[in-house]
N, C-alpha and C. Protein backbone atom coordinates (compact mmCIF):
# COMPACT_ATOMS: atom_id res chain seq x y z
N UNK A 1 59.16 -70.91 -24.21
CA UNK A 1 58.21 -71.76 -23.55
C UNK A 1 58.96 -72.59 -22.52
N UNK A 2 58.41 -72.70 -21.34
CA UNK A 2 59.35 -73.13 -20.11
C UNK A 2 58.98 -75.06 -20.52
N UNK A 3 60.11 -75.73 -20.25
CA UNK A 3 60.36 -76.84 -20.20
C UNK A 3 58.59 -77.35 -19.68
N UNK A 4 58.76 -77.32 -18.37
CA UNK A 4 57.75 -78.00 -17.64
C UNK A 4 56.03 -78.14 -18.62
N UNK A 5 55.94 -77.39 -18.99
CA UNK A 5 54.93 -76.93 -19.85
C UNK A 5 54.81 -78.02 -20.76
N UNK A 6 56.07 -77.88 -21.65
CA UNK A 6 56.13 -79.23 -22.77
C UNK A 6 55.92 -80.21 -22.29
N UNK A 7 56.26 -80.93 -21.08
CA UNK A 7 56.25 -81.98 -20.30
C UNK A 7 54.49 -82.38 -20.27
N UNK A 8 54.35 -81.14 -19.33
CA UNK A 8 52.70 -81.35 -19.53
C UNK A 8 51.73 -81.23 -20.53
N UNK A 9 51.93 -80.98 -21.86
CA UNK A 9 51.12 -81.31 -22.83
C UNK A 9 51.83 -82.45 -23.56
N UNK A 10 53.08 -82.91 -23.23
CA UNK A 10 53.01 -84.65 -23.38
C UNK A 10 52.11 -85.39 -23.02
N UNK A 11 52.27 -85.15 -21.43
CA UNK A 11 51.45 -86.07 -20.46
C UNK A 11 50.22 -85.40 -20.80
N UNK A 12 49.27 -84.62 -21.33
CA UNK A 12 47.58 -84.34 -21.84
C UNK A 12 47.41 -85.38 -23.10
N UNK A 13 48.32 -84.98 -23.69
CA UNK A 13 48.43 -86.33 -25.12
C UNK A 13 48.31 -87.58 -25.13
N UNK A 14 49.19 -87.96 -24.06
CA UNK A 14 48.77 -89.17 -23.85
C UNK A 14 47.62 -89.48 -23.12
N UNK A 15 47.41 -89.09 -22.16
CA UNK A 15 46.04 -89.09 -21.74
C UNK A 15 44.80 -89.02 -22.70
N UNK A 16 44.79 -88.28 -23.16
CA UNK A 16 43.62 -88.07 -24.34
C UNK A 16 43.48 -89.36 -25.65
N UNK A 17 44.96 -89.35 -25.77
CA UNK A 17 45.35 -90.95 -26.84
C UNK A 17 44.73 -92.01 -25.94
N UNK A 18 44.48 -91.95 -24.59
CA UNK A 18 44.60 -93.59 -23.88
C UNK A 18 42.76 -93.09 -24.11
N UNK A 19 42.19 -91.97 -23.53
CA UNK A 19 40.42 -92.15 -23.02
C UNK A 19 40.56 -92.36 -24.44
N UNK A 20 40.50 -91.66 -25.90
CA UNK A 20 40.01 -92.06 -27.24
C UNK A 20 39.92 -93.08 -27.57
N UNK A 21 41.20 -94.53 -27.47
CA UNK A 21 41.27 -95.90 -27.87
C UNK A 21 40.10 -96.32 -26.63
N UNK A 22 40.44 -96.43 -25.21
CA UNK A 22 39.46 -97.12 -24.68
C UNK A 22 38.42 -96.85 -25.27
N UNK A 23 37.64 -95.30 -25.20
CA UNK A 23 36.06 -95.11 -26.02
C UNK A 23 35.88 -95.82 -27.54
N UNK A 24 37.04 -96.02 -27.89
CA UNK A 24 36.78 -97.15 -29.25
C UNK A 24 36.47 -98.14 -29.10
N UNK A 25 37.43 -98.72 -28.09
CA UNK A 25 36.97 -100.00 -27.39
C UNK A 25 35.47 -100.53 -27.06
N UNK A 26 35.48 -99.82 -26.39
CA UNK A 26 33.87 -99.51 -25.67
C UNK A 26 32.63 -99.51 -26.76
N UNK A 27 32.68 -98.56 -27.49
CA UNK A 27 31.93 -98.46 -28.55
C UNK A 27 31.84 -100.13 -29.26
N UNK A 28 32.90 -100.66 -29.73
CA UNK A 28 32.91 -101.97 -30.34
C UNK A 28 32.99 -103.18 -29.37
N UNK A 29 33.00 -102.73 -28.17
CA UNK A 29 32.44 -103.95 -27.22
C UNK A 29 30.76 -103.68 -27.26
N UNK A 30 29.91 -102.60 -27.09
CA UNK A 30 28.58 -102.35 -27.20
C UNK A 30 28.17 -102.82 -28.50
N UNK A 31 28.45 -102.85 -29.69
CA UNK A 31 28.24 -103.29 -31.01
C UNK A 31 28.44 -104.67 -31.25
N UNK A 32 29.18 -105.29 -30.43
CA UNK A 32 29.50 -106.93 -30.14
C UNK A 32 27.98 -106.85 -29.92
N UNK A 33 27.82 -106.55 -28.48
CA UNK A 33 26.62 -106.95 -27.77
C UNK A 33 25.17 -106.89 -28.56
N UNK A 34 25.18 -106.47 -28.71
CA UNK A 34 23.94 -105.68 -29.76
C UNK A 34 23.97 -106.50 -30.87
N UNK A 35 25.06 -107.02 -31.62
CA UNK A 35 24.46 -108.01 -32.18
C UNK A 35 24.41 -109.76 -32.14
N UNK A 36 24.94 -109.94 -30.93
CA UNK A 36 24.50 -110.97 -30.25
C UNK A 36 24.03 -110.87 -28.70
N UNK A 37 22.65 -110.51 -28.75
CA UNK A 37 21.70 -109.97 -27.61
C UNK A 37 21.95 -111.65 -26.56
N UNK A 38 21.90 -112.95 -26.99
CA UNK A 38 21.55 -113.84 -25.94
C UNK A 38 23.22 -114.34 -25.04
N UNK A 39 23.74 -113.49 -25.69
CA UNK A 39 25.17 -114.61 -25.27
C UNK A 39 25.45 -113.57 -24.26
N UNK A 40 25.76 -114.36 -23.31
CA UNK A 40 26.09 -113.19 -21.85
C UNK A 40 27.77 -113.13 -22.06
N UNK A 41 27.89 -112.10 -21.62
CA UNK A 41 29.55 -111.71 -21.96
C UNK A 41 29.75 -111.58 -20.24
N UNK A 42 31.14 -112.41 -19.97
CA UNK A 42 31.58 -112.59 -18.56
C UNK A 42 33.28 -112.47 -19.26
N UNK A 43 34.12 -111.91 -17.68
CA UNK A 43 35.79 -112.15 -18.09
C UNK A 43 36.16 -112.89 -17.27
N UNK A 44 35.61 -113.73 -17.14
CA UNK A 44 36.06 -115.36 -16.01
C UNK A 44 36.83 -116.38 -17.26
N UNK A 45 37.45 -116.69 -16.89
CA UNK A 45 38.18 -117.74 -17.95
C UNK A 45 38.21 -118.66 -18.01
N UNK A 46 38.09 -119.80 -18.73
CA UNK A 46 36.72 -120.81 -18.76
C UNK A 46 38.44 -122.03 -19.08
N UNK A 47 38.25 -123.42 -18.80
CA UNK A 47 39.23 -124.14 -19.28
C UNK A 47 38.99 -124.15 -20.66
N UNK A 48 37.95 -124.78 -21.85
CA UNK A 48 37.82 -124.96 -22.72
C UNK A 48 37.79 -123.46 -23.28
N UNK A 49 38.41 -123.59 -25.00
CA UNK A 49 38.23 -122.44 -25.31
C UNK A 49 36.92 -122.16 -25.67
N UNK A 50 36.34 -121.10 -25.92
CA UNK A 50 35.21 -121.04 -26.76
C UNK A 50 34.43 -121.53 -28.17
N UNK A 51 33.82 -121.95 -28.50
CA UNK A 51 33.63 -122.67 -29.49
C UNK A 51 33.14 -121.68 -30.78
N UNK A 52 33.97 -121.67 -31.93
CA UNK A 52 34.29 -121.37 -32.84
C UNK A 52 32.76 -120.54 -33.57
N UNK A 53 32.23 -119.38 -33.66
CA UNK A 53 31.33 -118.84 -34.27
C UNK A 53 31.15 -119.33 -35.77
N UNK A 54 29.63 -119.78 -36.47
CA UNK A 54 29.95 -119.56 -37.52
C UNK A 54 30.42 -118.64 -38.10
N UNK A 55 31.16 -119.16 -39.57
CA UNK A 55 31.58 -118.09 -40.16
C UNK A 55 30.10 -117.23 -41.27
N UNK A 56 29.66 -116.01 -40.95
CA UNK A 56 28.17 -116.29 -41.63
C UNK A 56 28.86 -114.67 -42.66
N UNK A 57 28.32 -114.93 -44.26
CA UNK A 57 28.82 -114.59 -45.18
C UNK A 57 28.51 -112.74 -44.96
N UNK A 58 29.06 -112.46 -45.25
CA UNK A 58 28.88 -110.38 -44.99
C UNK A 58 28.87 -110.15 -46.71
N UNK A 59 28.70 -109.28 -47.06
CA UNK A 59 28.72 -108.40 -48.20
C UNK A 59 28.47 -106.76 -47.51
N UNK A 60 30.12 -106.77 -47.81
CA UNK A 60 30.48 -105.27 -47.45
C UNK A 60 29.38 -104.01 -48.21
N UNK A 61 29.17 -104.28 -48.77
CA UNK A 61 28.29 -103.38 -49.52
C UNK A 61 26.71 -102.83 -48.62
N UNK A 62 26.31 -104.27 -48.07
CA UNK A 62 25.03 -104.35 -46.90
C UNK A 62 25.49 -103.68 -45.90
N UNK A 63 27.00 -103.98 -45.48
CA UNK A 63 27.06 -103.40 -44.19
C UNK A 63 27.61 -102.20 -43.77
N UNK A 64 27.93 -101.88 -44.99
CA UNK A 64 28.00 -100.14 -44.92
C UNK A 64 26.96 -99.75 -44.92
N UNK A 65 25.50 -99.95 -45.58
CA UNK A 65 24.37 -99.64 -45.99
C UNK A 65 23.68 -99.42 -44.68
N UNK A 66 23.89 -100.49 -43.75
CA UNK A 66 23.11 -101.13 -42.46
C UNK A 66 23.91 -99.79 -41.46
N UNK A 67 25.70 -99.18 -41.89
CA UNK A 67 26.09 -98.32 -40.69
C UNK A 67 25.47 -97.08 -40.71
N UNK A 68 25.65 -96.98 -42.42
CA UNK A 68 25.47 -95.62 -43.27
C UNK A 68 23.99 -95.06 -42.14
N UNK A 69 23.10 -96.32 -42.21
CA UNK A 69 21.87 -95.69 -42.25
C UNK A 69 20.78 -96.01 -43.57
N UNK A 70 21.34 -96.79 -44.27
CA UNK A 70 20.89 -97.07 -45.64
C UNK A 70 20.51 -95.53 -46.26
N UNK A 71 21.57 -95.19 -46.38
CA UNK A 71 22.00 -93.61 -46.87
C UNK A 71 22.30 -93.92 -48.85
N UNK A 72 21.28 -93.52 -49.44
CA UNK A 72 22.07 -93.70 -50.60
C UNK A 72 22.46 -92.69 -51.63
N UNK A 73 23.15 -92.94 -52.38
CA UNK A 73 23.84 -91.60 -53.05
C UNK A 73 22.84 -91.78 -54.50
N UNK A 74 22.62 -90.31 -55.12
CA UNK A 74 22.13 -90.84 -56.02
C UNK A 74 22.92 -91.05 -57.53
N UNK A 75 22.55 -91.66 -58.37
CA UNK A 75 23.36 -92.32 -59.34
C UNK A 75 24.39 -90.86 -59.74
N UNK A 76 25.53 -91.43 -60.50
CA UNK A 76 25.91 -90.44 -60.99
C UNK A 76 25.66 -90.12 -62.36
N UNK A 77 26.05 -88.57 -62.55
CA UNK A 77 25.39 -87.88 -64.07
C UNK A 77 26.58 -88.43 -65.12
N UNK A 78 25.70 -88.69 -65.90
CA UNK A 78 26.65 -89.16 -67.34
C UNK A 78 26.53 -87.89 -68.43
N UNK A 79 27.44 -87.42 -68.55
CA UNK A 79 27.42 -86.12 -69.59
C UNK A 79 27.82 -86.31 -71.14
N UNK A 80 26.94 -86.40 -71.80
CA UNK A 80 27.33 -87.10 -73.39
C UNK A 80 27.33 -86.32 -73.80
N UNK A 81 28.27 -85.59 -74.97
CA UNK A 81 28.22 -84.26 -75.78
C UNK A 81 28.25 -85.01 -77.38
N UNK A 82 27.36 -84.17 -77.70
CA UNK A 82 27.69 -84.72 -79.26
C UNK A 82 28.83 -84.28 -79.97
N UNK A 83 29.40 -85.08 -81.01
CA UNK A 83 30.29 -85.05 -81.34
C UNK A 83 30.44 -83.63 -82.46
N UNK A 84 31.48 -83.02 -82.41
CA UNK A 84 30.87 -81.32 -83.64
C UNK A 84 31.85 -81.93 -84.77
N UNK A 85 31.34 -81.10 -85.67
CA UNK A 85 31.38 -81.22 -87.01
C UNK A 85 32.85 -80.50 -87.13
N UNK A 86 34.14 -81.74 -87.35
CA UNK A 86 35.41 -80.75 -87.88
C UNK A 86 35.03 -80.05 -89.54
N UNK A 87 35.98 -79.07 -88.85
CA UNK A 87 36.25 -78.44 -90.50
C UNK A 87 37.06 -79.14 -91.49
N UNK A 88 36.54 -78.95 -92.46
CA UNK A 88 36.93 -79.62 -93.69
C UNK A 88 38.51 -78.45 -94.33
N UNK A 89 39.58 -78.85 -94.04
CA UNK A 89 40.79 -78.19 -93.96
C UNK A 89 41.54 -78.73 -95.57
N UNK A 90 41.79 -77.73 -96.28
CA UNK A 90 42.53 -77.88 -97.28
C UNK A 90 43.81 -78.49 -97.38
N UNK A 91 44.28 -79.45 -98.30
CA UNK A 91 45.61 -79.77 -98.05
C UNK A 91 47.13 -79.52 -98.01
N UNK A 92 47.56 -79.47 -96.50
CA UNK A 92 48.60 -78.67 -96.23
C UNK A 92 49.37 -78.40 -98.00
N UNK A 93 50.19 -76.73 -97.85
CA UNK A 93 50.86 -76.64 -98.82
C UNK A 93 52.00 -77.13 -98.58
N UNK A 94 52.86 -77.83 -99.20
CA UNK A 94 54.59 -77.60 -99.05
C UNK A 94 55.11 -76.76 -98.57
N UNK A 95 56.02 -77.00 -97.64
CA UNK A 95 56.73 -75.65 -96.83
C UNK A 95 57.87 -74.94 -98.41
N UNK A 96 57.90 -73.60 -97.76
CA UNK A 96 58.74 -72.94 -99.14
C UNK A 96 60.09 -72.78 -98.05
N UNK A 97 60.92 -73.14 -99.79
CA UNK A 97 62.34 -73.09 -98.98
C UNK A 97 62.56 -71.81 -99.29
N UNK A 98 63.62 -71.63 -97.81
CA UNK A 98 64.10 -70.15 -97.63
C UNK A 98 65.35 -70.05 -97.72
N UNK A 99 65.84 -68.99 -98.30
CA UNK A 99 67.20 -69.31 -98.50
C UNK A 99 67.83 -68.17 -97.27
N UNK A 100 68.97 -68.65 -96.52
CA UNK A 100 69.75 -68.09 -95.63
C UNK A 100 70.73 -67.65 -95.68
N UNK A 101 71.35 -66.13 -95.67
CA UNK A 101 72.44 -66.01 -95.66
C UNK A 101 73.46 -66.28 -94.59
N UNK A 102 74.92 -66.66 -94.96
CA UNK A 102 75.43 -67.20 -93.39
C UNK A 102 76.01 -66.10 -93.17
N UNK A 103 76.69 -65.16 -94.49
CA UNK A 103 77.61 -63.38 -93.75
C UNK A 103 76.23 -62.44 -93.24
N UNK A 104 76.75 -61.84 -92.58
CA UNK A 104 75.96 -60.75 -92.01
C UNK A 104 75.98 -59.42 -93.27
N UNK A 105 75.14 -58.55 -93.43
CA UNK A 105 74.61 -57.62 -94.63
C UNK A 105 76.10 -56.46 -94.41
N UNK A 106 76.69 -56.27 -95.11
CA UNK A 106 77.63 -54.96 -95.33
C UNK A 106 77.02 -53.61 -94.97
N UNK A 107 77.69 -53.02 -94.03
CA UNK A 107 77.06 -52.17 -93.81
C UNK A 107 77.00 -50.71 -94.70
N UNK A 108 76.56 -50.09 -94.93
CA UNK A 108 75.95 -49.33 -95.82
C UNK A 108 77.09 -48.12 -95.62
N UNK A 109 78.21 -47.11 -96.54
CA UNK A 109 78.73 -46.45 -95.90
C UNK A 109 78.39 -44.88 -96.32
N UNK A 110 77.45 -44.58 -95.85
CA UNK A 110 76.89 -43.29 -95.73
C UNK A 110 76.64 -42.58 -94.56
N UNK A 111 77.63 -41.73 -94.70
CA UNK A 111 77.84 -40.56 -93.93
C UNK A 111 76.67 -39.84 -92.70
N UNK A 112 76.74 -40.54 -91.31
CA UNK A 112 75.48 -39.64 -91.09
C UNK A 112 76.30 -38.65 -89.97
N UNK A 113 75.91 -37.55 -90.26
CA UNK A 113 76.34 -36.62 -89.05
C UNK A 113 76.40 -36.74 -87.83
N UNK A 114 75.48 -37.52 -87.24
CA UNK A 114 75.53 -37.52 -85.78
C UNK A 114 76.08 -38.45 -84.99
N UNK A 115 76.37 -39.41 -86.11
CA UNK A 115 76.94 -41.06 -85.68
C UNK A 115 78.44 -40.77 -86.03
N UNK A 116 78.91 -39.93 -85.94
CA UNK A 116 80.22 -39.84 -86.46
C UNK A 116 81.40 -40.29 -84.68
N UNK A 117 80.76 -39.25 -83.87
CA UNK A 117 81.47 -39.95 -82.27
C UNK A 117 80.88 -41.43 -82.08
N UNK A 118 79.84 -41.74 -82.47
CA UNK A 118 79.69 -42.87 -82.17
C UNK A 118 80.54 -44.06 -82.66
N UNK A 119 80.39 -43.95 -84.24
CA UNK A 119 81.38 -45.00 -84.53
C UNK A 119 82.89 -45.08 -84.32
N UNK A 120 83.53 -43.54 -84.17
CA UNK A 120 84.81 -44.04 -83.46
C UNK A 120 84.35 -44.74 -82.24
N UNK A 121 83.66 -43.90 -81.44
CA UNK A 121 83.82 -45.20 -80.35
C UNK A 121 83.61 -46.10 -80.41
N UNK A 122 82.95 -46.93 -81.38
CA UNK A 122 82.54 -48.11 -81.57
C UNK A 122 84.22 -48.84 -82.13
N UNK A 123 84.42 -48.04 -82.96
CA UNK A 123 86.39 -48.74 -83.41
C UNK A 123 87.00 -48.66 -82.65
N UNK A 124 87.19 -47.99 -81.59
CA UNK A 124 87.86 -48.22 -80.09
C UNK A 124 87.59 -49.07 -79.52
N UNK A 125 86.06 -49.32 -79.19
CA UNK A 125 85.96 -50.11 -78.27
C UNK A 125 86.05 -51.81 -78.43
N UNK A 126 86.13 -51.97 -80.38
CA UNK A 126 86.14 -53.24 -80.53
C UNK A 126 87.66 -53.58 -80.67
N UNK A 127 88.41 -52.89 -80.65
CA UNK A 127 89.81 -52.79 -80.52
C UNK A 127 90.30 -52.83 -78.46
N UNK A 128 89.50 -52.81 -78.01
CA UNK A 128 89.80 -52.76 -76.40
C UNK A 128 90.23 -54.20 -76.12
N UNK A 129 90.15 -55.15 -76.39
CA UNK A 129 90.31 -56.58 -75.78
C UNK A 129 91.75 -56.54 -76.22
N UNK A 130 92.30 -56.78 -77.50
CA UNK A 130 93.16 -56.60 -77.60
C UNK A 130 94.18 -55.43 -77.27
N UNK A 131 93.74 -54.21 -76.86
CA UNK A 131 95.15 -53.80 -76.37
C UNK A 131 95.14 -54.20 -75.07
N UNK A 132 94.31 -54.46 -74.16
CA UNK A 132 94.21 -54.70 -72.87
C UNK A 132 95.11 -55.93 -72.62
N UNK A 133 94.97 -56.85 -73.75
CA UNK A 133 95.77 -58.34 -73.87
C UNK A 133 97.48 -57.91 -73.51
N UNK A 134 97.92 -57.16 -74.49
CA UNK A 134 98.81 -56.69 -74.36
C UNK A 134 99.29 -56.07 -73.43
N UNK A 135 98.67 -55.25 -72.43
CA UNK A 135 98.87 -54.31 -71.19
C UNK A 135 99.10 -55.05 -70.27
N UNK A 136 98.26 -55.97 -70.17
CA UNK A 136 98.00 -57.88 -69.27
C UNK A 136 100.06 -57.91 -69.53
N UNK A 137 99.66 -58.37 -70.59
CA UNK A 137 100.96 -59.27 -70.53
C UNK A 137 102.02 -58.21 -70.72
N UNK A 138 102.18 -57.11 -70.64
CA UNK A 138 103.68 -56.20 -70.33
C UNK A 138 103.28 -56.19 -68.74
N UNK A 139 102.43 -56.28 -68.20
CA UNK A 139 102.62 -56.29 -66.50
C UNK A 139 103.04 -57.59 -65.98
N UNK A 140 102.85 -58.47 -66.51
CA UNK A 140 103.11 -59.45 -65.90
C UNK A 140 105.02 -59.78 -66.29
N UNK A 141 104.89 -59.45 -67.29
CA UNK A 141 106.61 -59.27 -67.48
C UNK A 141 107.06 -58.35 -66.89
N UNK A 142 106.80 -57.50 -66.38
CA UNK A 142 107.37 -56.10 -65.01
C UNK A 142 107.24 -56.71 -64.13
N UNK A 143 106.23 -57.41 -63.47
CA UNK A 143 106.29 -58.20 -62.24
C UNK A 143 107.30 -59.14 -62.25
N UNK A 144 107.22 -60.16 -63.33
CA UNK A 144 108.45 -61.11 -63.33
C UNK A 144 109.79 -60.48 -62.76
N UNK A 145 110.24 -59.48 -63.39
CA UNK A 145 111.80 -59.25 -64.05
C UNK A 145 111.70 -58.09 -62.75
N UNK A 146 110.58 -57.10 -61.99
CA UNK A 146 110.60 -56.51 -60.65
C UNK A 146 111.26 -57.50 -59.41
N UNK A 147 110.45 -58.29 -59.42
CA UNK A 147 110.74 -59.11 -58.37
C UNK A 147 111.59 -59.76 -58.01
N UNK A 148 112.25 -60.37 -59.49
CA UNK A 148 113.60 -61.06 -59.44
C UNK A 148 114.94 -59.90 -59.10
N UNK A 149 115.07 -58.95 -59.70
CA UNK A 149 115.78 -57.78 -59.31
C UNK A 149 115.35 -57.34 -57.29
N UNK A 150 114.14 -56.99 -56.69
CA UNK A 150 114.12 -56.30 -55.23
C UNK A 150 114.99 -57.67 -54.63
N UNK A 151 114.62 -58.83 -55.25
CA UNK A 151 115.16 -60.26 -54.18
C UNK A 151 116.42 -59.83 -54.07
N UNK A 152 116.92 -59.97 -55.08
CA UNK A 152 118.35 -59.86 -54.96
C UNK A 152 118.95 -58.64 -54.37
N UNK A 153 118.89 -57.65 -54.27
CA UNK A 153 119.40 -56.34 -53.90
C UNK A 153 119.02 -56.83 -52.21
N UNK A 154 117.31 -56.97 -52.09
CA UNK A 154 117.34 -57.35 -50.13
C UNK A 154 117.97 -57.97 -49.71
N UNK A 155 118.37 -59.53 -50.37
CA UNK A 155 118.82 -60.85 -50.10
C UNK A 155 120.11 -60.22 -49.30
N UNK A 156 120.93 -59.63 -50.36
CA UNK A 156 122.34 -59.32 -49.97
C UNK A 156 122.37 -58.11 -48.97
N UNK A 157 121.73 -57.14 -49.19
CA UNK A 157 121.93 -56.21 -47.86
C UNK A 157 121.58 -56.86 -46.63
N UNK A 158 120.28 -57.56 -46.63
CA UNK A 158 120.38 -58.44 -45.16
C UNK A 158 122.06 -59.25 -45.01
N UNK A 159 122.42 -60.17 -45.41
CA UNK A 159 123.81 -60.80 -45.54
C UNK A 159 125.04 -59.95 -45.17
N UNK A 160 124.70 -58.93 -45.70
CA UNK A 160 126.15 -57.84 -45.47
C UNK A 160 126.33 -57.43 -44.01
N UNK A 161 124.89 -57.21 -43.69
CA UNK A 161 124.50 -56.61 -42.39
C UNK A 161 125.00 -57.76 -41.11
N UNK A 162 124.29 -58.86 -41.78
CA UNK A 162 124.04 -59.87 -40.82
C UNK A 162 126.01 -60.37 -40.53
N UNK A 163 126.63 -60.43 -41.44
CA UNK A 163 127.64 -60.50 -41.01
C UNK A 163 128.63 -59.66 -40.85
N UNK A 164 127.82 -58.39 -40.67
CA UNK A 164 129.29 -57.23 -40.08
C UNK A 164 128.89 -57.34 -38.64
N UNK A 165 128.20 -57.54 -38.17
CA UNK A 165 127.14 -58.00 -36.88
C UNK A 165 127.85 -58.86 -35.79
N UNK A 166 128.53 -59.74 -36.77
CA UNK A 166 129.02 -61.32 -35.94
C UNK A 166 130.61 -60.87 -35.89
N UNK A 167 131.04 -60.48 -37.21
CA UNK A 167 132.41 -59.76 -36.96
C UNK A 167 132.97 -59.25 -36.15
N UNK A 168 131.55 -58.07 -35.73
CA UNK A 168 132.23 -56.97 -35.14
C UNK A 168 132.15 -57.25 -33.23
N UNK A 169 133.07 -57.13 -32.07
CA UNK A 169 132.81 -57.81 -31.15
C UNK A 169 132.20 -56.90 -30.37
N UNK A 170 132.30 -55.29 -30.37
CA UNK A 170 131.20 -54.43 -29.91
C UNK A 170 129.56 -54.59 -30.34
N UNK A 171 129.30 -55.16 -31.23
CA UNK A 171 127.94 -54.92 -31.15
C UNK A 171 127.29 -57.07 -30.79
N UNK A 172 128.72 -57.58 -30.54
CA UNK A 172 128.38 -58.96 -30.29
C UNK A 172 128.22 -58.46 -28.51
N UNK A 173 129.07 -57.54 -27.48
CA UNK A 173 129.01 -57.11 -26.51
C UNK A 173 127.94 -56.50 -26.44
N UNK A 174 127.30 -55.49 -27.50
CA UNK A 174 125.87 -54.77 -27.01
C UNK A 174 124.79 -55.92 -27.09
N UNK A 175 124.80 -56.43 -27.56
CA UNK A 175 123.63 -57.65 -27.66
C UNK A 175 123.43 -58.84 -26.34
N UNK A 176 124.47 -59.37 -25.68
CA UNK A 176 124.80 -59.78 -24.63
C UNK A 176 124.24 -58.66 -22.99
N UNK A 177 124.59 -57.90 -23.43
CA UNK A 177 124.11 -56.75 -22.35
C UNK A 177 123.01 -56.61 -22.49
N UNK A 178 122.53 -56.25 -23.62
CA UNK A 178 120.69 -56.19 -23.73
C UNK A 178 120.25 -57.25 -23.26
N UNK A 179 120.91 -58.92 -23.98
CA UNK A 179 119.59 -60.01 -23.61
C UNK A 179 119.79 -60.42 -21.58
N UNK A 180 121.04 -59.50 -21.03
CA UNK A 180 120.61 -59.71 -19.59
C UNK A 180 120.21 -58.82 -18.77
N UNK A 181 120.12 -57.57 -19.45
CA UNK A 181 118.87 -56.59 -19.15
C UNK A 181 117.69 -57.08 -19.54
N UNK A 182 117.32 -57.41 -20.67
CA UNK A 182 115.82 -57.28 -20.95
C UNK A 182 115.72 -58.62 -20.12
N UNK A 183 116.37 -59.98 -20.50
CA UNK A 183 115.84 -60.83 -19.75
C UNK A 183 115.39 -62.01 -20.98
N UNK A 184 114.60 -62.97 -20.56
CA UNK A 184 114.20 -64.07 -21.75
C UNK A 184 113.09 -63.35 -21.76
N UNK A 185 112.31 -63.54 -22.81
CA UNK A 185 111.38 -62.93 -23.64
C UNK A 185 110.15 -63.82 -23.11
N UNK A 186 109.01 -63.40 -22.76
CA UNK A 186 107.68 -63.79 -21.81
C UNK A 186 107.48 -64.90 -22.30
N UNK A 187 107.37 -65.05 -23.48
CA UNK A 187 106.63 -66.37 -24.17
C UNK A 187 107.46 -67.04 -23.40
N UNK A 188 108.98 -67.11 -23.41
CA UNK A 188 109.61 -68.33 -23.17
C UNK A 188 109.80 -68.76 -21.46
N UNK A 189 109.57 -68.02 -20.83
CA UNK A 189 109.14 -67.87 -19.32
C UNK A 189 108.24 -69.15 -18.92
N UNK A 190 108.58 -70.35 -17.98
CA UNK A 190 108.04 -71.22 -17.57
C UNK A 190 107.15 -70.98 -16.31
């Protein structure tokens, strides 16, 4: 939706907000009038103020009646049900105590043919946490005792290297020749 657009149904809004309040206005300046027919209404501004209207008693009730139209509603329905006849209920029995076992029932050991793969797998599989525990923790002791062993073996071949390097004055000469062939390296280029 193009900008300008929004702009202009601001400016309709307000417009429409300003004619609605004036027509309110209007409406309750005509309803002034109307009910005081002799008093001439002028907007000249007088030195003295105006002198104080009685205050004459309203009962809101009349004067909704008087806007309504003397519109009236008719009473409302009162719905009385008679009261029904409870049943006449015997007196509760005592609850019966139950007795609970807290072990679970032994299972029955009779042979059925077809459950025979099943329940190994069932003894395998309740046996799985624990060997897995164990598998857990022999890897993590291979990792330990791996890692500490590659360090050491890299550590030192870098070291060996790094100082046959500095020793040796041919490959301290090939390195010198390269960095003024290749040059400083771009990044470091101002």
């Amino acid at each position: 939706m193009p900008r300008h657009t929004d702009k202009t149904l601001v400016q309709f809004l307000i417009v429409l907000g300003v004619m609605i309040v004036w027509g309110i206005l209007d409406w309750l300046k005509k309803r002034v009038r109307a009910q005081d027919p002799g008093k001439t209404w002028t907007t000249t501004e007088t030195s003295q103020p105006p002198a104080p209207r009685p205050a004459r008693k309203t009962d809101w009730e009349e004067e909704l009646r008087r806007v309504l139209g003397d519109v009236r509603s008719p009473p409302p329905v009162i719905l009385y049900e008679e009261p029904r006849a409870t049943p006449h209920f015997a007196a509760p029995t005592p609850p019966r105590a139950v007795t609970m076992r807290a072990e679970p029932k032994a299972a029955l050991a009779v042979p059925v043919p077809g459950f025979a793969q099943s329940i190994e797998a069932y003894q395998r599989a309740s046996q799985l946490d624990v060997k897995m525990a164990e598998h857990l923790s022999q890897i993590a002791e291979q990792v330990r005792t791996h890692a500490v062993e590659q360090k050491e073996k890299a550590s030192a071949a870098e070291i060996v290297q790094g100082i046959s390097f500095v020793r040796d004055p041919q490959s301290i000469r090939s390195a010198l020749v390269a960095s003024v062939i290749l040059g400083a390296p771009r990044g470091l280029d101002a």
